[in-house]
Structure formats: C-alpha cells, structure tokens
N, C-alpha and C. Protein backbone atom coordinates (compact mmCIF):
# COMPACT_ATOMS: atom_id res chain seq x y z
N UNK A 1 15.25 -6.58 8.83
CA UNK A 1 14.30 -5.49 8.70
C UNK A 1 14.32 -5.00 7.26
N UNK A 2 12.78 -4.41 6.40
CA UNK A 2 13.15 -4.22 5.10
C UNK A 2 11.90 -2.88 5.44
N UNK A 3 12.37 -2.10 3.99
CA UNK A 3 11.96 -1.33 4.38
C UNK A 3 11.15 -1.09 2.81
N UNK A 4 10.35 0.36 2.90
CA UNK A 4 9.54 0.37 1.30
C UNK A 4 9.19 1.56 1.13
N UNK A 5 9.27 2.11 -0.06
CA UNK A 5 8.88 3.16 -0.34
C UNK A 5 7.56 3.24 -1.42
N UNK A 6 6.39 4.47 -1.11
CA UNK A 6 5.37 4.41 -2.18
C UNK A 6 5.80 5.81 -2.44
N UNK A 7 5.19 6.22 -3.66
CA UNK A 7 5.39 6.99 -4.56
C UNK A 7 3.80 7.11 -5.11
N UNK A 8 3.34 8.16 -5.18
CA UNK A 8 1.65 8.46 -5.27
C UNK A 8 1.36 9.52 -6.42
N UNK A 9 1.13 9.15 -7.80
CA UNK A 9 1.22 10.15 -8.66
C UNK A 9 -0.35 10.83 -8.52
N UNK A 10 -0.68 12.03 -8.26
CA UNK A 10 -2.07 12.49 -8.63
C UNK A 10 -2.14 13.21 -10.05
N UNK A 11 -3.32 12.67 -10.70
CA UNK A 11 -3.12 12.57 -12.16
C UNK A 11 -4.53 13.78 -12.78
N UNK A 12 -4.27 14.59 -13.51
CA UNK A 12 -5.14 15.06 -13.95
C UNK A 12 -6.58 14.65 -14.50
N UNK A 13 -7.29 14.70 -14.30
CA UNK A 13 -8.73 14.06 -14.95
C UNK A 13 -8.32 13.59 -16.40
N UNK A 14 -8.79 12.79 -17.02
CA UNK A 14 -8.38 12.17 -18.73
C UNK A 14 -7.32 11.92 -18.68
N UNK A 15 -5.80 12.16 -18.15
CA UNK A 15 -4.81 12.11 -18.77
C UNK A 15 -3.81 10.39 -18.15
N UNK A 16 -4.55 9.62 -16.87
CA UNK A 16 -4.01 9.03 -16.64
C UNK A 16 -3.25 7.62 -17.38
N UNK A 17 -4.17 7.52 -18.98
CA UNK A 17 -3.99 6.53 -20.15
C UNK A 17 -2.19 6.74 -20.52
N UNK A 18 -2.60 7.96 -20.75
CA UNK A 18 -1.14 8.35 -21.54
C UNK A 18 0.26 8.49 -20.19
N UNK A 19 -0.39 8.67 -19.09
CA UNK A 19 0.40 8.78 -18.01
C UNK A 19 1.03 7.22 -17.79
N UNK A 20 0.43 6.31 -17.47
CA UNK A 20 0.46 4.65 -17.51
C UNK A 20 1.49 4.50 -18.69
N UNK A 21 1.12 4.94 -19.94
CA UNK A 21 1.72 4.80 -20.68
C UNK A 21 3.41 4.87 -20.67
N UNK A 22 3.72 6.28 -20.22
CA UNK A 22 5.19 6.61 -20.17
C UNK A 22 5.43 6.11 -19.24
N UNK A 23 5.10 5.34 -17.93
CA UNK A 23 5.43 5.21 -17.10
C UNK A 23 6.06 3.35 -17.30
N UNK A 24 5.10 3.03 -18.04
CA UNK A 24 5.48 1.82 -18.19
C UNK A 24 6.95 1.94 -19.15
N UNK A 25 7.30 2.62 -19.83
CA UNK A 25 8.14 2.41 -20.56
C UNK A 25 9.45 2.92 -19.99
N UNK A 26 9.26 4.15 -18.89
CA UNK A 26 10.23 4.46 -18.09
C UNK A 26 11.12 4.08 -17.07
N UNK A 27 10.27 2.86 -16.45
CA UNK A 27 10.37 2.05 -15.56
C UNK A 27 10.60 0.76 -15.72
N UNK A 28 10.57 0.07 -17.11
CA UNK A 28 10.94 -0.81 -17.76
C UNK A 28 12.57 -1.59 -17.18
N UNK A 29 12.83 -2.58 -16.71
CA UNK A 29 13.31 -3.37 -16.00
C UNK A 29 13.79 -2.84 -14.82
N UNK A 30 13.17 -2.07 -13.82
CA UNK A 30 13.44 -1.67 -12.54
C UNK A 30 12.67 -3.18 -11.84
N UNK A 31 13.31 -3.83 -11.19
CA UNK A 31 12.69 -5.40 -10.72
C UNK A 31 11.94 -4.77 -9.30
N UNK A 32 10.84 -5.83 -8.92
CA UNK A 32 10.17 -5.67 -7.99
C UNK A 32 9.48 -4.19 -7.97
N UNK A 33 9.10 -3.49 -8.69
CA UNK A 33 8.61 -2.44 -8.65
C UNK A 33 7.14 -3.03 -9.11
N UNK A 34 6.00 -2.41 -7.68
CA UNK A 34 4.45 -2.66 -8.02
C UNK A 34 4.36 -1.34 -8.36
N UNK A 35 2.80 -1.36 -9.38
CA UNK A 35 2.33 0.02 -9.37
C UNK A 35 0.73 -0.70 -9.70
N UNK A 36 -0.30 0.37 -8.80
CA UNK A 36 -1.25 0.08 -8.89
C UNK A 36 -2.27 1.47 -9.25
N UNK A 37 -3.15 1.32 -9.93
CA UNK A 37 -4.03 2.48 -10.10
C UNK A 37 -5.53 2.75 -9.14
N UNK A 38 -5.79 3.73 -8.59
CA UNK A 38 -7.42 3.78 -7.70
C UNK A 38 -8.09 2.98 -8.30
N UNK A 39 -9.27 2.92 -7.97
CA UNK A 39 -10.20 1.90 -7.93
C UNK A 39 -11.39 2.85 -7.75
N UNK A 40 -11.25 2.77 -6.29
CA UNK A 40 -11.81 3.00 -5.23
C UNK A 40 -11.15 3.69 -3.99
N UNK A 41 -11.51 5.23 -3.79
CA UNK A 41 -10.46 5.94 -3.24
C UNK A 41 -10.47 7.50 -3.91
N UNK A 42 -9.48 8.14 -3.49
CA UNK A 42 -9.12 9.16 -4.10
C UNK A 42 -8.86 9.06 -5.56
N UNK A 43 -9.34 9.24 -7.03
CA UNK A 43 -9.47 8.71 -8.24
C UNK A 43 -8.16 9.25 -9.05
N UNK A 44 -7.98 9.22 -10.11
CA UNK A 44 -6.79 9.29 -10.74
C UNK A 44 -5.41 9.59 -9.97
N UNK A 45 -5.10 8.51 -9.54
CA UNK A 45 -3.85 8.22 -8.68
C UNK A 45 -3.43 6.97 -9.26
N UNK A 46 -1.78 7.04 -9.29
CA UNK A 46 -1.04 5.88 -9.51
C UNK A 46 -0.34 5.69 -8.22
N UNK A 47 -0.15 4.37 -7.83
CA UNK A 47 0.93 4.27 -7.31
C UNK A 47 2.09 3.27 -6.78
N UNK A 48 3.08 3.51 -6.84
CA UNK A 48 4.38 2.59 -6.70
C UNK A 48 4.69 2.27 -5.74
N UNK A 49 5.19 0.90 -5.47
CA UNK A 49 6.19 0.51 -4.14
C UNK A 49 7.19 -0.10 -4.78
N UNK A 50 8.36 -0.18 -3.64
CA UNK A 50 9.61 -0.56 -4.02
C UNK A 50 9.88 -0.75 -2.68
N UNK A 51 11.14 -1.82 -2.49
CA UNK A 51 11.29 -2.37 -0.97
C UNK A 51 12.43 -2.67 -1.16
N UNK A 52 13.65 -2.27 -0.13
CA UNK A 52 14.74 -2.85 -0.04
C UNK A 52 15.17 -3.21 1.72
N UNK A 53 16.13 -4.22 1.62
CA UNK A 53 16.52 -4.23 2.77
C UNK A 53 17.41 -3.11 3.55
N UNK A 54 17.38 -2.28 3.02
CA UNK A 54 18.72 -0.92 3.39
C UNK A 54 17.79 0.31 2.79
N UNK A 55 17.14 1.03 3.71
CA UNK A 55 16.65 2.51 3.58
C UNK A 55 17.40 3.30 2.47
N UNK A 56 18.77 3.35 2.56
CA UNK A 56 19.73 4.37 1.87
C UNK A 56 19.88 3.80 0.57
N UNK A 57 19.10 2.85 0.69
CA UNK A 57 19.45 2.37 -1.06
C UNK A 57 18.28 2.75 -2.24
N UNK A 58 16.85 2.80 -1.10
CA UNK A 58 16.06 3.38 -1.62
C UNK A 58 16.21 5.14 -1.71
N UNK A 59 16.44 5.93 -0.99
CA UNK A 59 16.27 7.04 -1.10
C UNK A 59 17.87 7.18 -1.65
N UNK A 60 18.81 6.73 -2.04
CA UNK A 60 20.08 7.17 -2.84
C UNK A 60 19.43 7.14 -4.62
N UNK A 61 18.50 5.85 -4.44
CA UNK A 61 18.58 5.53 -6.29
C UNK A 61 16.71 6.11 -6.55
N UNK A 62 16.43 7.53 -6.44
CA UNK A 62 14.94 7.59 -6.51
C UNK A 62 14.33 7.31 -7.75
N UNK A 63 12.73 7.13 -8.03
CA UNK A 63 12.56 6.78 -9.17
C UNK A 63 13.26 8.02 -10.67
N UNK A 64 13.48 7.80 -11.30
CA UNK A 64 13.61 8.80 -12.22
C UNK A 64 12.56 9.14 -13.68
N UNK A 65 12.94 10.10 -14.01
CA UNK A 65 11.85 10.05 -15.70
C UNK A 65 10.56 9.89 -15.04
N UNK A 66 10.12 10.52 -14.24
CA UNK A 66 8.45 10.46 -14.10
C UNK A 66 7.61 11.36 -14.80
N UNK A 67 6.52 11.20 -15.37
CA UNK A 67 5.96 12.25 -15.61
C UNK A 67 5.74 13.66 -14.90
N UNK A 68 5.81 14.50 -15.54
CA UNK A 68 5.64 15.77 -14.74
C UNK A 68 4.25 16.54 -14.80
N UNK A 69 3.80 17.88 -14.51
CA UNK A 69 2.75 18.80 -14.59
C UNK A 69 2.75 18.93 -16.32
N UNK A 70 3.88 19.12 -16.98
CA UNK A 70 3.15 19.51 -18.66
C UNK A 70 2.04 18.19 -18.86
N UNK A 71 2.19 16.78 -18.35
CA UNK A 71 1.24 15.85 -18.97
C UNK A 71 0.19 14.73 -18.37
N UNK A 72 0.37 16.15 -16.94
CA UNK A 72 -1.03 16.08 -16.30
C UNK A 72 -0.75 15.45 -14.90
N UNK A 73 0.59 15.42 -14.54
CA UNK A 73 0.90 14.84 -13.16
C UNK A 73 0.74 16.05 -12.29
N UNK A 74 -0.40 16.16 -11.31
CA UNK A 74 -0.78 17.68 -10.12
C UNK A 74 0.62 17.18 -9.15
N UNK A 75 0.94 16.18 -8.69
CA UNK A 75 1.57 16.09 -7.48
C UNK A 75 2.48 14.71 -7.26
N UNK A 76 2.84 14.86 -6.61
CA UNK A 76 3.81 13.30 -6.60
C UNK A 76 4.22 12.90 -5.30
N UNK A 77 3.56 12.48 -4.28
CA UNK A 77 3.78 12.19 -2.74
C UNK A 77 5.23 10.80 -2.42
N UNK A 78 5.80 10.81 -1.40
CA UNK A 78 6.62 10.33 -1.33
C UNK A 78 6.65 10.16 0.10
N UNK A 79 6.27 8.06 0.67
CA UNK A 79 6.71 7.97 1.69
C UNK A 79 7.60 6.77 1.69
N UNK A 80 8.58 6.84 2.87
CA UNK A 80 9.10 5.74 3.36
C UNK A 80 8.47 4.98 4.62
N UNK A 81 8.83 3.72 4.64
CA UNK A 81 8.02 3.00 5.37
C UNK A 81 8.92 1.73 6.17
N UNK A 82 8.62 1.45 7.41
CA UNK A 82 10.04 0.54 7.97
C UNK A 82 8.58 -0.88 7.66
N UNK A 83 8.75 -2.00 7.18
CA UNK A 83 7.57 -3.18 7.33
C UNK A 83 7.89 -4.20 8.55
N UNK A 84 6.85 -4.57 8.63
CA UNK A 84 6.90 -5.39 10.08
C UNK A 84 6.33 -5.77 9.64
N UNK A 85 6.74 -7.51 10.47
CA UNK A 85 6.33 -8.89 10.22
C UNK A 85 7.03 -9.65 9.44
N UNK A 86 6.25 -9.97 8.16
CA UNK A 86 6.98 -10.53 7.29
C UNK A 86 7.51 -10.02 6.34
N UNK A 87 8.81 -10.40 5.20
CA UNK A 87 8.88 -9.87 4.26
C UNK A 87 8.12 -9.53 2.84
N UNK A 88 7.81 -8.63 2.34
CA UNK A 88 6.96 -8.46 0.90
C UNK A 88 6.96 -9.71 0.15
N UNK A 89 5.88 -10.48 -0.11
CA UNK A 89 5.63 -11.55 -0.76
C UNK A 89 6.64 -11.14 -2.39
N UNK A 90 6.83 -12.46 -2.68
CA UNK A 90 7.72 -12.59 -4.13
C UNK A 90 7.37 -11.71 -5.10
N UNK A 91 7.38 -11.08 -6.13
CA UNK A 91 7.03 -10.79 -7.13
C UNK A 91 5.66 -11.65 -7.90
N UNK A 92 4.56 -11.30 -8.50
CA UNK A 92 3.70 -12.26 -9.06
C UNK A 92 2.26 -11.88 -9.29
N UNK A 93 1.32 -13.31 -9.19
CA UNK A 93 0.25 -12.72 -8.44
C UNK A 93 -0.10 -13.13 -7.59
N UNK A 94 -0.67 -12.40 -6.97
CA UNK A 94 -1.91 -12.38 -5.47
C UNK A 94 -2.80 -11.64 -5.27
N UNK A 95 -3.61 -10.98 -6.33
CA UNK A 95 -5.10 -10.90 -6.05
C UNK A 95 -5.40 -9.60 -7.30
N UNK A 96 -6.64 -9.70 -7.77
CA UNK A 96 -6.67 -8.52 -8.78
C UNK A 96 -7.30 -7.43 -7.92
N UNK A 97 -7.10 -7.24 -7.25
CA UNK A 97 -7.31 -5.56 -5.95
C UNK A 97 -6.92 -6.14 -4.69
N UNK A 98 -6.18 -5.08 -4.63
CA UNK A 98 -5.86 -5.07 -3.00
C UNK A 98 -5.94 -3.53 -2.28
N UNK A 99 -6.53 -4.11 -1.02
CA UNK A 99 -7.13 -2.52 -0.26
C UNK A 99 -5.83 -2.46 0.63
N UNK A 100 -5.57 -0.87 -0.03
CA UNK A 100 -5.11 -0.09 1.77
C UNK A 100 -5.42 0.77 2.39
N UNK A 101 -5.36 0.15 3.47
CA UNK A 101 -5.59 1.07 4.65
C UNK A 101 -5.24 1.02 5.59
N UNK A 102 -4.78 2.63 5.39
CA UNK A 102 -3.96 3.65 6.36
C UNK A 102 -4.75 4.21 7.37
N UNK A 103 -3.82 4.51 8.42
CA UNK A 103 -4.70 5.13 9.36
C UNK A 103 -3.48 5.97 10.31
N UNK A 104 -3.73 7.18 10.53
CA UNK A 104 -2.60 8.11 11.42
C UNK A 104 -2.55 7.58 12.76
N UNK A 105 -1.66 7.27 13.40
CA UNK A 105 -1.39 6.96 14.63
C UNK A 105 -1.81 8.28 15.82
N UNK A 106 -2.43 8.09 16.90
CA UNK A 106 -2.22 8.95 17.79
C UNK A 106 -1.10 9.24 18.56
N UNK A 107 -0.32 10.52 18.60
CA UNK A 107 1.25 10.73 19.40
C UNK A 107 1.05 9.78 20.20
N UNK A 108 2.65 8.79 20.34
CA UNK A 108 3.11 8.34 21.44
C UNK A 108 2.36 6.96 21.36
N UNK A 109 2.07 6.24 20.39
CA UNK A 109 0.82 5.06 20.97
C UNK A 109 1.06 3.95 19.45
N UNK A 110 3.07 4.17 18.95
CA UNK A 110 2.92 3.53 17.62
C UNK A 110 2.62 1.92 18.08
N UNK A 111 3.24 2.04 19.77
CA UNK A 111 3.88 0.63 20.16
C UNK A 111 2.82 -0.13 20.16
N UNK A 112 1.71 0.35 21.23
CA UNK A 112 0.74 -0.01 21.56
C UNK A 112 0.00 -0.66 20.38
N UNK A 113 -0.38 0.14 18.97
CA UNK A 113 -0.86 -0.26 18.43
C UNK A 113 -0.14 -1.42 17.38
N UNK A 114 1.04 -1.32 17.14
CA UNK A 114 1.58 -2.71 16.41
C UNK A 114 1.26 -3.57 17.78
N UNK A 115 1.59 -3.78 19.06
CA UNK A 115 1.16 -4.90 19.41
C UNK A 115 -0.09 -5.41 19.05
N UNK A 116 -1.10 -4.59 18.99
CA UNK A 116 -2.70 -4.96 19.31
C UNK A 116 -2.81 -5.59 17.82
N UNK A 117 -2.32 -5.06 16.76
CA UNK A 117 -2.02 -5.91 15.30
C UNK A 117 -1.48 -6.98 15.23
N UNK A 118 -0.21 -7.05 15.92
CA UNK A 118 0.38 -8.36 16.32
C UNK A 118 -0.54 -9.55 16.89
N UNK A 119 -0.98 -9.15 18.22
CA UNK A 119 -1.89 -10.12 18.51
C UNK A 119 -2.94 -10.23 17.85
N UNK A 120 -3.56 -9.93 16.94
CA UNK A 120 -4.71 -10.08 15.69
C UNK A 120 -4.59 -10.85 14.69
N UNK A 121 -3.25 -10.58 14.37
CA UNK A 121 -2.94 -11.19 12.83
C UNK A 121 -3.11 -12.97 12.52
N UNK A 122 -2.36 -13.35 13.77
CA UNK A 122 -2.63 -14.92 13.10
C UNK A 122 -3.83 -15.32 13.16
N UNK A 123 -4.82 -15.01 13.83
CA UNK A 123 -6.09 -15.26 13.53
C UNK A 123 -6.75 -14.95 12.29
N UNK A 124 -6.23 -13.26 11.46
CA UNK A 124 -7.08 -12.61 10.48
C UNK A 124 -6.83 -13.60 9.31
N UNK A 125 -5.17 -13.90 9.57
CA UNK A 125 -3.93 -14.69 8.49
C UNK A 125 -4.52 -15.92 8.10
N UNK A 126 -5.71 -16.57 9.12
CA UNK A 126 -5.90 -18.06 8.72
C UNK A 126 -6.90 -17.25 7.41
N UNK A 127 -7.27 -16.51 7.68
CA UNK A 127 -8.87 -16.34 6.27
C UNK A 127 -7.92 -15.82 5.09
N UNK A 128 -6.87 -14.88 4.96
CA UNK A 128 -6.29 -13.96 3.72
C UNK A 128 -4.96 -14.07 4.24
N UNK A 129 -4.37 -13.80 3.18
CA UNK A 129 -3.08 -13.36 3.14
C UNK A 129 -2.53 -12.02 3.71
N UNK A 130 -1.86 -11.29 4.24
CA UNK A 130 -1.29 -9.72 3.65
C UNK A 130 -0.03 -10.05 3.42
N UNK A 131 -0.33 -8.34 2.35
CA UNK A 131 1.14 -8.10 1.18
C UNK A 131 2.05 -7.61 2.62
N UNK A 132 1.20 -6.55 3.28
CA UNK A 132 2.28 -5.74 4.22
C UNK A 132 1.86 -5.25 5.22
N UNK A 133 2.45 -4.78 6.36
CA UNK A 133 2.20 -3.94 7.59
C UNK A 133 3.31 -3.33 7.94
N UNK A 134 3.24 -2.12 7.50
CA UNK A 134 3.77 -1.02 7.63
C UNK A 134 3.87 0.07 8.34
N UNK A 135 4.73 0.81 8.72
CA UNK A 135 4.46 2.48 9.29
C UNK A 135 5.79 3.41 9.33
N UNK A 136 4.96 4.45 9.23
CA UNK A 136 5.39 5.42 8.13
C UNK A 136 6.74 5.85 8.72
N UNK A 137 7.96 6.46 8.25
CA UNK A 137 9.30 6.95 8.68
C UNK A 137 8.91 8.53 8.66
N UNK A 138 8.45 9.30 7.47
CA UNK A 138 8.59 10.45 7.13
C UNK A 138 6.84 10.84 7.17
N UNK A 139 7.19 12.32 7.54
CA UNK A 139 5.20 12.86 8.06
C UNK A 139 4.68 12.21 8.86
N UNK A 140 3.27 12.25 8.69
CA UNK A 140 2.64 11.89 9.96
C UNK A 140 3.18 10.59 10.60
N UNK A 141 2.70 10.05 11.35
CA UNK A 141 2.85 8.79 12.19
C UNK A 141 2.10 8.17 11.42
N UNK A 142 1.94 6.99 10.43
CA UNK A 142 0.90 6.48 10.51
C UNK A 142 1.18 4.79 10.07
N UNK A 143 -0.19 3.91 9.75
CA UNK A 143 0.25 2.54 9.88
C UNK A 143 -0.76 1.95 8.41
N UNK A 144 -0.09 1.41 7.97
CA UNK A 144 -0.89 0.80 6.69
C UNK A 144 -0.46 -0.47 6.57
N UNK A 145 -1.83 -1.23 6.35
CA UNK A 145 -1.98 -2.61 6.05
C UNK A 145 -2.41 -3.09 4.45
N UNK A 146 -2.11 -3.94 3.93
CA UNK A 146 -2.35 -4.01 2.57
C UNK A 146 -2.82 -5.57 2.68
N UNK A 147 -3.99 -5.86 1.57
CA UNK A 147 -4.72 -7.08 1.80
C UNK A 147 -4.86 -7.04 -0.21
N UNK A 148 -4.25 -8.24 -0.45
CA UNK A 148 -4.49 -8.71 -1.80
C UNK A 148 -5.72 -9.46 -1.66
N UNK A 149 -6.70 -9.43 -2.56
CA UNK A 149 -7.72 -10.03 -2.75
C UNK A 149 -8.02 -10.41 -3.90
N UNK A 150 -8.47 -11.38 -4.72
CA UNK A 150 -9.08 -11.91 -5.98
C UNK A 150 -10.14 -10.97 -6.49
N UNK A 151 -10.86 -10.56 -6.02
CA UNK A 151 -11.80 -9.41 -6.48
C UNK A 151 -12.53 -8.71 -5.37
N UNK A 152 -13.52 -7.83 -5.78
CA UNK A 152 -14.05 -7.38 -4.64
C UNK A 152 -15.61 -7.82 -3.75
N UNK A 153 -15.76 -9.30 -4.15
CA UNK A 153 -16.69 -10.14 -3.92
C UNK A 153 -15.79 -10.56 -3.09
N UNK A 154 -14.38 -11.18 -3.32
CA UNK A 154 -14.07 -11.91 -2.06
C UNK A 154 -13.22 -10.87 -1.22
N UNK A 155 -12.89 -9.97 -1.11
CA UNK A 155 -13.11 -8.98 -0.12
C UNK A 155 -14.20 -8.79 0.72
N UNK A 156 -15.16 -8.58 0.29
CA UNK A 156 -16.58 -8.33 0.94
C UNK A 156 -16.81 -9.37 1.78
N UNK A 157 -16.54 -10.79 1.18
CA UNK A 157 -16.73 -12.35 1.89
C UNK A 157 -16.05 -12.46 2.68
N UNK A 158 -14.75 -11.71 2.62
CA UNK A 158 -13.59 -12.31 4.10
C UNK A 158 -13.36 -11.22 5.21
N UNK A 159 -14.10 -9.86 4.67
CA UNK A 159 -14.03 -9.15 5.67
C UNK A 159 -15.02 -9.26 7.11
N UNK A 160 -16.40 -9.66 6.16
CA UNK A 160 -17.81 -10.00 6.89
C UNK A 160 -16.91 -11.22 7.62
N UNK A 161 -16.76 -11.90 7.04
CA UNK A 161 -16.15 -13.47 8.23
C UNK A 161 -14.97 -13.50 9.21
N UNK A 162 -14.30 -12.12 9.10
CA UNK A 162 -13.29 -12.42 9.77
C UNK A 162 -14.04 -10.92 11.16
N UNK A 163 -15.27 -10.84 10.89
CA UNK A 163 -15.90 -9.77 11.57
C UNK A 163 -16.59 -10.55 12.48
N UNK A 164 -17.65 -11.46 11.72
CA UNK A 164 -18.15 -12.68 12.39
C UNK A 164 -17.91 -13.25 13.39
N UNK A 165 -16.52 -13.61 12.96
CA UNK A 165 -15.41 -14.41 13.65
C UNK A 165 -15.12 -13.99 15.29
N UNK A 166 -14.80 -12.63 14.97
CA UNK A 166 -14.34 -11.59 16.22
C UNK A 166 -13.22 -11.51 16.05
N UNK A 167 -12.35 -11.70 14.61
CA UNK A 167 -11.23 -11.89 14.88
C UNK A 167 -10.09 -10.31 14.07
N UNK A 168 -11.18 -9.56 13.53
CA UNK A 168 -10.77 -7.92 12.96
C UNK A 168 -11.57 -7.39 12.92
N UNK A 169 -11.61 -6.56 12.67
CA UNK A 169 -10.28 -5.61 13.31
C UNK A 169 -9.94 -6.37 14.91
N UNK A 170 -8.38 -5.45 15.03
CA UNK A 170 -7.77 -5.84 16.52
C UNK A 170 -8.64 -5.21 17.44
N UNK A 171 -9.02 -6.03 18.25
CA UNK A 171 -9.99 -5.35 19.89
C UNK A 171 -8.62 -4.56 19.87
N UNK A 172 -9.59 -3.15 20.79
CA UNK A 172 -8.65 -2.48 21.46
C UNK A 172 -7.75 -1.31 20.92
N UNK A 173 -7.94 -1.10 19.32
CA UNK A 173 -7.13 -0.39 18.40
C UNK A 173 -7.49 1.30 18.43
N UNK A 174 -9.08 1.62 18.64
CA UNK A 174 -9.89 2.68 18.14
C UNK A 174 -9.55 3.50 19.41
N UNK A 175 -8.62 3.49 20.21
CA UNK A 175 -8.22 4.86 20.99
C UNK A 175 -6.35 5.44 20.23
N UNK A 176 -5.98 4.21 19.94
CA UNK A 176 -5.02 4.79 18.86
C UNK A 176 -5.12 5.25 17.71
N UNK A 177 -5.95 5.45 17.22
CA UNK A 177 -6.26 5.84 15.58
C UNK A 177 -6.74 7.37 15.49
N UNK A 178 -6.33 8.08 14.65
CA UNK A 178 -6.36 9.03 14.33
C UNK A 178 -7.87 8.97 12.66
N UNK A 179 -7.25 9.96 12.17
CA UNK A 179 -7.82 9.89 10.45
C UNK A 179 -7.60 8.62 10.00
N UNK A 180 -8.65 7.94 9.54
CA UNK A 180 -8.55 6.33 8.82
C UNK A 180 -8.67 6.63 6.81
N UNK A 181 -7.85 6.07 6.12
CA UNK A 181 -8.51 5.89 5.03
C UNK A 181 -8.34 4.43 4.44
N UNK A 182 -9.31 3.97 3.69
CA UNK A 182 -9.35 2.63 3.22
C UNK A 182 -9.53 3.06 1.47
N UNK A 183 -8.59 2.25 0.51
CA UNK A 183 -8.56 2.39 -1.09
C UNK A 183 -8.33 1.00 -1.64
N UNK A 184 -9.30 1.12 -2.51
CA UNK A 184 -9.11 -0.19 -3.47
C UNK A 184 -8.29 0.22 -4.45
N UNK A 185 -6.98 -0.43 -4.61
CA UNK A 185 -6.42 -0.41 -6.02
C UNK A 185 -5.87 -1.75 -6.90
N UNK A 186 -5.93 -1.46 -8.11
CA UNK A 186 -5.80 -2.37 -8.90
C UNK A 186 -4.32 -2.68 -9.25
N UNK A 187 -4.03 -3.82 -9.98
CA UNK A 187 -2.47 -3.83 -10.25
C UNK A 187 -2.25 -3.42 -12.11
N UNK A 188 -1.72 -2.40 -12.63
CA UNK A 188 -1.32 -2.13 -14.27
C UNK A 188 -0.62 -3.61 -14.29
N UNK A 189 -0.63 -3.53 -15.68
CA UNK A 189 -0.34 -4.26 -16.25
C UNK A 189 1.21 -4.77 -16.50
N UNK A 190 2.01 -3.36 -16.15
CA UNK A 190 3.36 -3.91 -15.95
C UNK A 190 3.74 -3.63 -14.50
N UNK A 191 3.04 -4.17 -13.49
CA UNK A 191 3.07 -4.11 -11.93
C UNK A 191 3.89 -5.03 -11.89
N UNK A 192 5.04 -5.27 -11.02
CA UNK A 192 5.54 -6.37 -10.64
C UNK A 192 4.50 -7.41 -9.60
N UNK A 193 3.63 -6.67 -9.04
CA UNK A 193 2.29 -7.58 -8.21
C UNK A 193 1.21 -7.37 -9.03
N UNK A 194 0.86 -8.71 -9.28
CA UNK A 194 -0.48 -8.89 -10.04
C UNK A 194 -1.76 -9.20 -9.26
C-alpha cells in the first residue's frame, strides 16, 4: 500500500512567476516530487505530490521553505491520500497535462464506489494510462483520478472514445458522488512528472 500527499499553493494574481521561481530552488533535490501549475481549473494554483510507502514518513518530513503570504501565497491546502491499484508510475514523462478529477464521496458508499472503478478500469486502461486513483485520508471523503495526457487534443480524443465505447465513466457511479471537480494541469519545469 503507498500512500501520497498534495500540497495546493493558491497564488496571488501576477505573482505566481516569482513563486515557481523560489520554489524550484527550495525544493531542489527532494526526489520524486511532481509539481504542476492550473491550466484549466481554479487559476493561479501550484501543486505538489509526493508518495511514500509509509504515511508517517510523509507527514514526519513536511515540505519546508515554502513561500508564504509576504510573496503572494493566499493559502496552502494539504491532503493525504491512501492510492489504490497500482503504484505511481516512475519518475519522467507521461503527458504534457494531466486532468484531475476529484469528486466527494457520498457518507458510507467509499466501498461501493472503488468497486464500480475497479470494474471500469481495465477497459478505460486499454485507451490511456492513469498516474493514480486515490482517496482522501483527511476532510472530506473524497476520490481522485489522475489521467496524463500528451495534450489537450488527445484528451478530448480518448475521452469521446472511451464514451463511445461505453466503457467511462463507471456505470453505476452517479448515486455515489457528491460535488465533482475536473482541472487541467500542467507539469513546471522542475516537476519530477513531465
């Protein structure tokens, strides 16, 4: 079992250049650390994952030296996450955007709905890859899927076909779901996922 933490900087309007900036230099050989910026989504947001096989290793060693409010950081969200399925693909690349989307679980119904994902996936898996399938430890209940894609042409192409198909979304999901959100983000330049 491995587990992951994101880290969600919300960034003042203009200031996210210089924010990227320190961040890259702060974070400078922390291994396997992604960080990706909005796209598409809630806008000036950064944000980080990190994954270990042991929970306590992530929340013992947290990130440090982050930017703060003097240089335009509003907020800094923090979840942990247990992943299911497979483990986080290698370090590298796999796609220049990848969408997530989250969606709050309805009380009592986490089970139900990882099965109905479960039985979905090897079908969605023959068209794309995913980075992850996740759900959440801390706050709400909720479940996030992450899909690396080459751009957002072939997003558009594999979502329509795997719709086509009948093969995603999972039949059967939309009485478990709560609030849905879907975000395109990109990978910086010193992302450990490209």
């Amino acid at each position: 079992m491995s587990f992951v933490e994101t880290l969600t900087l919300q960034c003042r309007a203009g200031t996210l250049p210089s924010i990227l900036s320190q961040l890259e230099a702060s974070t400078k050989g922390i291994s396997g650390l992604g960080c990706w910026t909005t796209e598409f989504g809630t806008l000036n947001q950064i944000t980080f994952l990190r994954s270990s096989a042991d929970l306590s290793a992530l929340l013992d060693a947290p990130l440090t030296n982050l930017p703060d409010s003097a240089v335009g950081v509003q907020q800094i969200d923090t979840t942990q996450w247990k992943l299911h399925g497979a483990e986080l693909p290698a370090p590298g690349e796999h796609g220049g955007c990848y969408e997530w989307r989250c969606y709050d679980i309805v009380p009592d119904h986490r089970r139900e709905l990882l099965t109905q994902f479960g039985d979905a996936a090897p079908a969605r898996l023959e068209l794309s890859s995913l980075f992850a399938l996740m759900t959440s430890l801390n706050g709400a209940s909720r479940i996030c899927h992450i899909w690396p894609y080459a751009d957002l042409a072939e997003r558009a192409r594999l979502r329509k076909e795997a719709t086509a198909a009948g093969v995603w979304p999972p039949k059967g999901i939309a009485p478990y779901l709560g609030a849905m959100q879907s975000s395109v983000l990109v990978p910086t330049s010193f992302s450990a996922y490209r």
